[in-house]
Protein backbone atom coordinates (compact mmCIF):
# COMPACT_ATOMS: atom_id res chain seq x y z
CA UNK A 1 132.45 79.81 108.25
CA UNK A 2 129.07 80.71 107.21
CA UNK A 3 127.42 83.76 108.05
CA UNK A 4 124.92 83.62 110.88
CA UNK A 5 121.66 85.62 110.74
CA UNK A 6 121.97 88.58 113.44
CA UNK A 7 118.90 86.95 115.45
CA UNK A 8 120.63 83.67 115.53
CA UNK A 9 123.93 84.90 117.02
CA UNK A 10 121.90 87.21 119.62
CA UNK A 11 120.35 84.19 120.78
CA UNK A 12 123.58 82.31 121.08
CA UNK A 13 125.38 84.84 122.93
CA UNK A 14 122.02 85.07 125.15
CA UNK A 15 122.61 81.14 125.68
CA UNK A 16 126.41 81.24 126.38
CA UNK A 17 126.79 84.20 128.33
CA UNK A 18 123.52 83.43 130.37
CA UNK A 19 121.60 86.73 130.12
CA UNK A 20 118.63 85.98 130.19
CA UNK A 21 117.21 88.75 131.52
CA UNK A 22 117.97 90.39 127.86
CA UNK A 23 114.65 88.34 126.88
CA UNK A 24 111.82 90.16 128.50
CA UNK A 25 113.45 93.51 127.32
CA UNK A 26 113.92 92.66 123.71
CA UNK A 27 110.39 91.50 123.72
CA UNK A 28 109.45 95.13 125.38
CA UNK A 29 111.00 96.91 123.10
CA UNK A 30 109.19 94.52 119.84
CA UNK A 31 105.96 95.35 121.40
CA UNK A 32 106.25 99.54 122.02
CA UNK A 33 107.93 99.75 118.20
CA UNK A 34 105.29 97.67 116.68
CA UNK A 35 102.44 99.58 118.94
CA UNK A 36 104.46 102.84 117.26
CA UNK A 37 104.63 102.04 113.75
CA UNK A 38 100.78 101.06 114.01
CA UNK A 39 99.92 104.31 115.76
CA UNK A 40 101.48 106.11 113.13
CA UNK A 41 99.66 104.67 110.22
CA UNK A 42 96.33 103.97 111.39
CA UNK A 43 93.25 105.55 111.66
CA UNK A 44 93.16 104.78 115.34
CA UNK A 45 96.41 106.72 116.10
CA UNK A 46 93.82 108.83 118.05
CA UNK A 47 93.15 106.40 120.65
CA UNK A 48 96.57 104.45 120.88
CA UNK A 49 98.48 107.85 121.27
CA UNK A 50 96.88 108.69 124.71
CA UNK A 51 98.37 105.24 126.12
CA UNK A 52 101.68 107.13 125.90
């Protein structure tokens, strides 16, 4: 059996179990980590840091 990348099986366990609700909050989570890690090394961490 070859190995699966770890996104691949997360979205076939999203498919066969039907959670799709897991989705929106994945996508959530991509957005306020990115937004995080570019706060933190930009010189506009001044102005992003007040959204939080």
């Amino acid at each position: 059996m070859a190995k699966q990348s770890l996104v691949k099986e997360f979205f076939l366990f999203i498919k066969q179990e039907k959670k799709w609700w897991l989705i929106p909050f994945i996508a959530v989570l991509l957005v306020v980590g990115g937004l995080i890690v570019f706060a933190g090394s930009s010189p506009l961490a001044p102005f992003i840091y007040p959204l939080f």
